[in-house]
Protein backbone atom coordinates (compact mmCIF):
# COMPACT_ATOMS: atom_id res chain seq x y z
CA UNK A 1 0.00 0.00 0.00
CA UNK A 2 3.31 2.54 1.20
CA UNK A 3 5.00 1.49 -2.26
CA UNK A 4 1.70 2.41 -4.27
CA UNK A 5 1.06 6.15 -2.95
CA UNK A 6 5.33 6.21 -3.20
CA UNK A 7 4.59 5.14 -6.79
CA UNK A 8 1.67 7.47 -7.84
CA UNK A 9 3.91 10.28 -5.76
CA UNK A 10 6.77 9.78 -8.22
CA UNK A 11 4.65 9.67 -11.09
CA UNK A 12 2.67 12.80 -10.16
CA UNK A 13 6.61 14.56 -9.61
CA UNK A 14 7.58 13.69 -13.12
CA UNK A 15 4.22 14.60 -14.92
CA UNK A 16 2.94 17.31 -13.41
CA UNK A 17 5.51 20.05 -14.42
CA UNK A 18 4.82 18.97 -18.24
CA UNK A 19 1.21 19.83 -17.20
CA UNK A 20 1.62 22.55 -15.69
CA UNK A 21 4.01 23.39 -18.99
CA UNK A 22 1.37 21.94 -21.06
CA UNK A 23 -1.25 24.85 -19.57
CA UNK A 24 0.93 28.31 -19.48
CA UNK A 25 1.74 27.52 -23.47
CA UNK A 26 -2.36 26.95 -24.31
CA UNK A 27 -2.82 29.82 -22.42
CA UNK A 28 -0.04 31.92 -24.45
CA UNK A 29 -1.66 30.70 -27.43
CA UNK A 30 -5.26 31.78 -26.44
CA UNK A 31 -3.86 35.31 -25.64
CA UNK A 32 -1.70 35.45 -28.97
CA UNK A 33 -5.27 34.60 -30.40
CA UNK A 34 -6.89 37.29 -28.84
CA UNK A 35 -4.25 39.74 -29.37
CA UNK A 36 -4.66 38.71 -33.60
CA UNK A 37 -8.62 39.30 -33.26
CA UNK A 38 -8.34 42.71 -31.46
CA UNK A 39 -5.99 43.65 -34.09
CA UNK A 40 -7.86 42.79 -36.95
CA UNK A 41 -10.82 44.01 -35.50
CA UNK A 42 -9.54 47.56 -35.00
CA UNK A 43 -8.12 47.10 -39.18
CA UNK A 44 -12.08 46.40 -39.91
CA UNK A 45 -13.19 49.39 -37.69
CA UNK A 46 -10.32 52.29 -38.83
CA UNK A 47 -10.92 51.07 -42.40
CA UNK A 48 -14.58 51.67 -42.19
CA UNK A 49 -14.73 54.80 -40.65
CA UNK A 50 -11.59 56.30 -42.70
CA UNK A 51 -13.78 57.30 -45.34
CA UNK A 52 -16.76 59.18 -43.41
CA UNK A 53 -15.91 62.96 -43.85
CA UNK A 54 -15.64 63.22 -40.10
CA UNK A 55 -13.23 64.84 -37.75
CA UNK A 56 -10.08 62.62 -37.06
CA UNK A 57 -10.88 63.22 -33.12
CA UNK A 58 -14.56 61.87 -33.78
CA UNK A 59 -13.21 59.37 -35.93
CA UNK A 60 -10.95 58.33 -33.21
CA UNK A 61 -13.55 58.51 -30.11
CA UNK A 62 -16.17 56.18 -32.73
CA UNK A 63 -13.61 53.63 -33.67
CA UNK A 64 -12.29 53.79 -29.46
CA UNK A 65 -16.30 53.12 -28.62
CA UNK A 66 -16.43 50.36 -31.24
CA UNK A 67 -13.36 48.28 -30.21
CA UNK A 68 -14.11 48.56 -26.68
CA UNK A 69 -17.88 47.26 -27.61
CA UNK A 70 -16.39 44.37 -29.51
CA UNK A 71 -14.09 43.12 -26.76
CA UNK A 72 -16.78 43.07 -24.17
CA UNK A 73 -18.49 40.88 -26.27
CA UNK A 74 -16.75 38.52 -27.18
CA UNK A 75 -15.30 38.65 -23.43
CA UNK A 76 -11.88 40.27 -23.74
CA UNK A 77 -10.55 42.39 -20.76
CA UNK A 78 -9.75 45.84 -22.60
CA UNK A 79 -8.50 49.45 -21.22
CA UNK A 80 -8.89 52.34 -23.15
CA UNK A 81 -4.99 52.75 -23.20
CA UNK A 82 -4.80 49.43 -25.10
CA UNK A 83 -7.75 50.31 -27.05
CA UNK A 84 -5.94 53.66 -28.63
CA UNK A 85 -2.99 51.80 -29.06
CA UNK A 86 -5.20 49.02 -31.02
CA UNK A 87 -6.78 51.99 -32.89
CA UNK A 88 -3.51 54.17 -33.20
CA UNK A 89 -1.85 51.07 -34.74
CA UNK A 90 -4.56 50.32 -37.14
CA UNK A 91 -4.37 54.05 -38.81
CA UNK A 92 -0.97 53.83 -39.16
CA UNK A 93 -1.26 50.39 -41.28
CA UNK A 94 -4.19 51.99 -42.93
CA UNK A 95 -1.47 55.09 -43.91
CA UNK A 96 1.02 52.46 -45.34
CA UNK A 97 -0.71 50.39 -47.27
CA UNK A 98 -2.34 53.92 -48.66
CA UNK A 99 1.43 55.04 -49.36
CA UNK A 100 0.61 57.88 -47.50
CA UNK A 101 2.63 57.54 -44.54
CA UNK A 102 4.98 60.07 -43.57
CA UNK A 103 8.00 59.78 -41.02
CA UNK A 104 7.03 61.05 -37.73
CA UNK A 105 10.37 60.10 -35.80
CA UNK A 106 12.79 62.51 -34.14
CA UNK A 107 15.62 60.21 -36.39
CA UNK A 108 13.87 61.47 -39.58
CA UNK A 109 12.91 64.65 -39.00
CA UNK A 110 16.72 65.68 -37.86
CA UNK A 111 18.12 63.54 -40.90
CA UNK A 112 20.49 65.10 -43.41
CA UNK A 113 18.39 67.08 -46.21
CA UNK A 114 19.48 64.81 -49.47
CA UNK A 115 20.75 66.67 -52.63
């Protein structure tokens, strides 16, 4: 009976941290999912309302109120920090693939004038 609880002890030692391994990396992958849908999501949003001939500020607070809906429900925690950073992302994709991006760094804006 002592060599059988000894036994399932042992057995418990050596699988458990694989478990326990198994766990944190389905959990990474749920979040890297979640991470993916907010993205897109905020793509779908700042794509939709990039043509309304609205503000940029009440473009902003619409697509902000949009993401923020969408994440409650479909049950993702959200702050309004990571929101605008969703959002601010998504315009700035929006920009390149629209070729109309333009440098906005401190690097670029002090860089040599070319001749």
């Amino acid at each position: 009976m002592l060599e059988n609880v000894v036994n399932l002890l042992v057995a418990l030692g050596v699988v458990l941290p694989v478990v326990v391994e198994l766990i944190k990396y389905i959990g990474a992958l749920t979040n890297n999912k979640k991470v993916s849908t907010l993205a897109e999501r905020a793509m779908i949003i700042v794509s939709s309302l990039d043509s309304l001939g609205i503000a940029n500020e009440a473009k902003k607070q619409e697509a902000l109120g949009k993401l923020t809906n969408f994440a409650n429900e479909v049950g993702i925690r959200l702050s309004i920090t990571q929101a605008e950073d969703y959002i601010e992302h998504a315009v700035q994709a929006l920009r390149r693939l629209q070729g109309e991006v333009k440098p906005n760094t401190e690097v670029s804006t002090n860089a040599p004038k070319t001749k």
